[in-house]
C-alpha atoms as a PDB file:
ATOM      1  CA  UNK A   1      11.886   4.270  29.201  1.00  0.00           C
ATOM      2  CA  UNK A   2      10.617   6.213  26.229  1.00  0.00           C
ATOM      3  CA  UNK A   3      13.407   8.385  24.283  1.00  0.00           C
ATOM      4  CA  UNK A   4      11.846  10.857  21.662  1.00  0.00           C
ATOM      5  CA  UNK A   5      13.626  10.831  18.508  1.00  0.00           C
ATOM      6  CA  UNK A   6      13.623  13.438  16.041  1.00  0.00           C
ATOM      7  CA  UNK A   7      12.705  11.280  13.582  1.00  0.00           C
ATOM      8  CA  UNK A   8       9.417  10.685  14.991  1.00  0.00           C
ATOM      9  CA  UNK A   9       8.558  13.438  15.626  1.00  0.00           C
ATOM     10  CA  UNK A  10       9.072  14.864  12.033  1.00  0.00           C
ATOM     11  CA  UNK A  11       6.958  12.013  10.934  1.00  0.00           C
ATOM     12  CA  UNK A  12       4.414  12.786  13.200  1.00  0.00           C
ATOM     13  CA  UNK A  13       4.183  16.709  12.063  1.00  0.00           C
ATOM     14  CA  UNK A  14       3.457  15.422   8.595  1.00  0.00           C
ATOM     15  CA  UNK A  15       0.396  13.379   9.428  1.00  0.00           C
ATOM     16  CA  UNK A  16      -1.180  11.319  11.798  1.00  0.00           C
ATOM     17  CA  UNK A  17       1.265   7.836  12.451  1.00  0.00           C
ATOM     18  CA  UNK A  18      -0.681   4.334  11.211  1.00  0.00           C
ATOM     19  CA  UNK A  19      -4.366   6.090  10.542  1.00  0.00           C
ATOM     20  CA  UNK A  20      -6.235   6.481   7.445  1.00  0.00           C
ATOM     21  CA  UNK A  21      -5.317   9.559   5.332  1.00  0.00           C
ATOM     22  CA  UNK A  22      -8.147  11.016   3.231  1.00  0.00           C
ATOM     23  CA  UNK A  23      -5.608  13.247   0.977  1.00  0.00           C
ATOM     24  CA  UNK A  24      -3.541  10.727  -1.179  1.00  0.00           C
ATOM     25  CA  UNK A  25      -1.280  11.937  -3.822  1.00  0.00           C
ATOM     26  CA  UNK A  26      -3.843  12.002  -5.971  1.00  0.00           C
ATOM     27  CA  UNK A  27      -6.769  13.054  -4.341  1.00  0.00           C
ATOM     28  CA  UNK A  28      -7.884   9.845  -3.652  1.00  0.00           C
ATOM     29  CA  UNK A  29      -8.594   7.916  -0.246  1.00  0.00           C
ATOM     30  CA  UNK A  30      -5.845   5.978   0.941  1.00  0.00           C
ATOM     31  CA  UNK A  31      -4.326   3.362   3.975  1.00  0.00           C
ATOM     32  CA  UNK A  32      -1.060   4.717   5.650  1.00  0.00           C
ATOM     33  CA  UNK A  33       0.715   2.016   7.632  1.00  0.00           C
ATOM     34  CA  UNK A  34       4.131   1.644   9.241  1.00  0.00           C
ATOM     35  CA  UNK A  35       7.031  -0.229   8.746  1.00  0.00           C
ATOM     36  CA  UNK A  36       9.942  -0.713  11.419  1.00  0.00           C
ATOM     37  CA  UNK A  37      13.311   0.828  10.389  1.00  0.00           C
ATOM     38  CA  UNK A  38      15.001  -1.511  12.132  1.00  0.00           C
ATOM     39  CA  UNK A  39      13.680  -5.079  11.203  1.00  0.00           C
ATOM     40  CA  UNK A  40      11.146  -4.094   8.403  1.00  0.00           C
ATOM     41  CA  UNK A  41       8.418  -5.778   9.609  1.00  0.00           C
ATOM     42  CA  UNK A  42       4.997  -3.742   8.643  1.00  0.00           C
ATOM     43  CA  UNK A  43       1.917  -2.981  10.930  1.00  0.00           C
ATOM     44  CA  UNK A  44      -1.062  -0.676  11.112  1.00  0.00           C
ATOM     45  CA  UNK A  45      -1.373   1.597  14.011  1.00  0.00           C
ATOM     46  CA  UNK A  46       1.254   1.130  16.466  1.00  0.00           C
ATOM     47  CA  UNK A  47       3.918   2.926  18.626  1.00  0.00           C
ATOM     48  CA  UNK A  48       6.106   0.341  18.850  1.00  0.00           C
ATOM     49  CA  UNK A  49       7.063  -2.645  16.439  1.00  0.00           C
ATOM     50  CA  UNK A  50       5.817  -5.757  17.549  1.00  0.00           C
ATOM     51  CA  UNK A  51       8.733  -8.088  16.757  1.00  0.00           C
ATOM     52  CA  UNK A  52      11.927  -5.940  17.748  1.00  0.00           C
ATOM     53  CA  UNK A  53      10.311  -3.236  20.077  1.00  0.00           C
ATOM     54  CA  UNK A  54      11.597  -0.491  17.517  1.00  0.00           C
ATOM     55  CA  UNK A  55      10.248   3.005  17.933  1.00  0.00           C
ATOM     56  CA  UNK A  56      11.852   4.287  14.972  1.00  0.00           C
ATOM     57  CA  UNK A  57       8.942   3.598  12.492  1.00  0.00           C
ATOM     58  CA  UNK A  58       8.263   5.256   8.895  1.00  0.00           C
ATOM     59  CA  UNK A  59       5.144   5.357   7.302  1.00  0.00           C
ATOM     60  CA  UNK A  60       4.072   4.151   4.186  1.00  0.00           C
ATOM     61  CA  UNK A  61       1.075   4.044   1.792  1.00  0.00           C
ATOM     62  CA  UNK A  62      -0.839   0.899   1.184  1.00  0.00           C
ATOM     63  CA  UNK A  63      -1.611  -0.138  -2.670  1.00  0.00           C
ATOM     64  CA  UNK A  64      -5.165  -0.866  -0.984  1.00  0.00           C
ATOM     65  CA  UNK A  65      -5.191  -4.850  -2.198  1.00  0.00           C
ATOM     66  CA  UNK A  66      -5.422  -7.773   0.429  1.00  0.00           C
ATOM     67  CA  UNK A  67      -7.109 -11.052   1.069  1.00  0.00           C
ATOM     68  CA  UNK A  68      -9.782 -11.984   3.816  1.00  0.00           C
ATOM     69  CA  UNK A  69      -8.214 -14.278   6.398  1.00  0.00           C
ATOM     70  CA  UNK A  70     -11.163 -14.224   8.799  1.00  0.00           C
ATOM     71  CA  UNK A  71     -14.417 -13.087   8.196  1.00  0.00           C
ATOM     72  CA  UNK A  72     -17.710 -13.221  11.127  1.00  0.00           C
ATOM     73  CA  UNK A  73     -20.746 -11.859  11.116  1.00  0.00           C
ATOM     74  CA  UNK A  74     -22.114  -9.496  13.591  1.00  0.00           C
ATOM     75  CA  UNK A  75     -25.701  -9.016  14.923  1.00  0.00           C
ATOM     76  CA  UNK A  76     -25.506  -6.626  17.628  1.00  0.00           C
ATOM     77  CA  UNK A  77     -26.199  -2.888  17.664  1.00  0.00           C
ATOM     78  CA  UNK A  78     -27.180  -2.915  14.295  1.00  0.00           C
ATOM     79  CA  UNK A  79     -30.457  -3.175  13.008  1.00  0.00           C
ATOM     80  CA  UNK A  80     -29.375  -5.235  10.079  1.00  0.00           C
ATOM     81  CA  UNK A  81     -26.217  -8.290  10.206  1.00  0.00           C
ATOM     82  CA  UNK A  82     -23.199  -6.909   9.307  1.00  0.00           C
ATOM     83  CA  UNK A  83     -19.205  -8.592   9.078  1.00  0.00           C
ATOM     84  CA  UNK A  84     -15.961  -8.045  10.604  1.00  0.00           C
ATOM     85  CA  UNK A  85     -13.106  -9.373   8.625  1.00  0.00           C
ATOM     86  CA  UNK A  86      -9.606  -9.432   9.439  1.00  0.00           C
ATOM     87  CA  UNK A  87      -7.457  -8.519   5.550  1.00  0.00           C
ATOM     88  CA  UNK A  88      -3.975  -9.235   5.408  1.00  0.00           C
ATOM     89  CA  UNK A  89      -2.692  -6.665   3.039  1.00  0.00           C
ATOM     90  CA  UNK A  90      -0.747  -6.775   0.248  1.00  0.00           C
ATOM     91  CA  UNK A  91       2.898  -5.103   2.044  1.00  0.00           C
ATOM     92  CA  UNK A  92       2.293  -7.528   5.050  1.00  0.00           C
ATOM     93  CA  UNK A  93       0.240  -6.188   7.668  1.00  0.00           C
ATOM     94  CA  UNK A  94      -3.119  -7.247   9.219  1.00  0.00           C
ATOM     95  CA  UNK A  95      -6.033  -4.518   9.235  1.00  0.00           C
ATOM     96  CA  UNK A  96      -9.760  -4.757  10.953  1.00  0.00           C
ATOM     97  CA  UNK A  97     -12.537  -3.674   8.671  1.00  0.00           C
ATOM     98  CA  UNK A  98     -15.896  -4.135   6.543  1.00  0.00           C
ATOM     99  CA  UNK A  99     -16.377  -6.415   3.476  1.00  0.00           C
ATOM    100  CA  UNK A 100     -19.137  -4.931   1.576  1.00  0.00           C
ATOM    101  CA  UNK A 101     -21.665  -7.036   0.227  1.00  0.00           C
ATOM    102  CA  UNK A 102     -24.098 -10.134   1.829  1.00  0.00           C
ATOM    103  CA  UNK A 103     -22.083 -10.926   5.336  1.00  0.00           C
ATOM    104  CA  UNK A 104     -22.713 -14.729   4.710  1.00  0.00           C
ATOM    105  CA  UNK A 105     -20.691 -14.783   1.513  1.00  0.00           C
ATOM    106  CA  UNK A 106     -17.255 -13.647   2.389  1.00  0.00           C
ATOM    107  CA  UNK A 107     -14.925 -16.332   3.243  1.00  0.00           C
ATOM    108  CA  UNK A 108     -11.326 -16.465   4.082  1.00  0.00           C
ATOM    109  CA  UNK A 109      -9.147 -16.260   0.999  1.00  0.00           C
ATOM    110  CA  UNK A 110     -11.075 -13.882  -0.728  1.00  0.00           C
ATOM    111  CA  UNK A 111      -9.312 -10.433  -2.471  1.00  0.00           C
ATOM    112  CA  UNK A 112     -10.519  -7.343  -1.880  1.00  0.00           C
ATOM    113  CA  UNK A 113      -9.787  -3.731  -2.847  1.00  0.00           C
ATOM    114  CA  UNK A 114      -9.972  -0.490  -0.426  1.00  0.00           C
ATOM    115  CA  UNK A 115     -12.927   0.929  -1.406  1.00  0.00           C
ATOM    116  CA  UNK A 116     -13.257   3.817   1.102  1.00  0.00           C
ATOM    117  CA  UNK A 117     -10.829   5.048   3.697  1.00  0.00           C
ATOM    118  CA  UNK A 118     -13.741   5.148   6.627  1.00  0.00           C
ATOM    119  CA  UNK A 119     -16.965   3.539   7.608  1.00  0.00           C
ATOM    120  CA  UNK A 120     -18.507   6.728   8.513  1.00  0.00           C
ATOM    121  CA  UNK A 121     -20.166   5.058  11.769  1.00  0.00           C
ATOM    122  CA  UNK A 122     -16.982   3.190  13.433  1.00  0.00           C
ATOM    123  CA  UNK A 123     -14.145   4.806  11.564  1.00  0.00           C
ATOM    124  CA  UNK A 124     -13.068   1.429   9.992  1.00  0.00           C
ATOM    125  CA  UNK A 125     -11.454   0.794   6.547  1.00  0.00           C
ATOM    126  CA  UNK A 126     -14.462  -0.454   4.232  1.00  0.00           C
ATOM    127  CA  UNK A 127     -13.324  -3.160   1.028  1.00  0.00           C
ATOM    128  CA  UNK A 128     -15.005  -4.233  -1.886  1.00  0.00           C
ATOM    129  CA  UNK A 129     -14.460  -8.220  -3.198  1.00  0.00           C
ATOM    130  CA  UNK A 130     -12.241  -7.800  -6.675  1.00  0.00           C
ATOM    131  CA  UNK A 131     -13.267 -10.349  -8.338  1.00  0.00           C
ATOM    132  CA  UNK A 132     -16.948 -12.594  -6.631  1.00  0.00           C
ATOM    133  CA  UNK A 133     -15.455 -16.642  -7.068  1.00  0.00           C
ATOM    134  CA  UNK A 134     -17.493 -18.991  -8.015  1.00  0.00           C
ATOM    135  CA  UNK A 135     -19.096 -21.175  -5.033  1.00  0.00           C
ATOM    136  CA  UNK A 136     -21.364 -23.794  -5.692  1.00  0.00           C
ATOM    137  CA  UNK A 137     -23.808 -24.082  -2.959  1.00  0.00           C
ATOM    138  CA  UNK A 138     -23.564 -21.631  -0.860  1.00  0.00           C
END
């Protein structure tokens, strides 16, 4: 059984739980995230914390950096290929979202930057690579 907590509810007053949040401190578009009060452990978009079951989670903001860890390429419903990557950020949690660039040239390992909060069509975080490695033929 669910028990609401004051805690969570003040967070959730503030601004929406694990979701993108256009207004940063400074204006500029950042990733919120969570991390369980209880064990620590950090995740994007949850009610409960996948390790100890926790409800009491506090959000966080995300310095934006991570690394591809699994990258595919889509051809469906869009008139042009496009990829879905899987980034393991930076404080430890794993977020869906959009690579820009060619589709066949992101690989796993690869850093990348938030570039922009939202893909305007499906509402996912879109990255940028940080720095293009060198890959002999590709």
């Amino acid at each position: 059984m669910y028990h609401h907590s004051g805690s969570v509810a003040q967070q959730a007053a503030g601004s929406a739980t694990g979701v993108l949040d256009p207004q940063g401190r400074d204006h500029a578009e950042a990733m919120i995230f969570q991390r369980c009060t209880w064990c620590g452990t950090a995740m994007y978009h949850r009610l409960l914390c996948p390790v100890c079951q926790g409800s009491d989670l506090r959000t966080e903001r995300s310095e934006g950096v991570g690394t591809v860890r699994h990258s595919t390429v889509l051809h469906r419903n869009t008139p042009a290929a496009r990829n879905v990557s899987l980034i393991e950020m930076a404080e430890g949690f794993v977020v869906r979202g959009r690579v820009m660039g060619p589709p066949i040239g992101i690989h796993g390992g690869d850093r990348v930057r938030l570039s922009t909060a939202k893909d305007p069509v499906r509402g996912e975080p879109v990255f940028q690579l940080v720095d293009e490695p060198f890959r002999a033929w590709t």
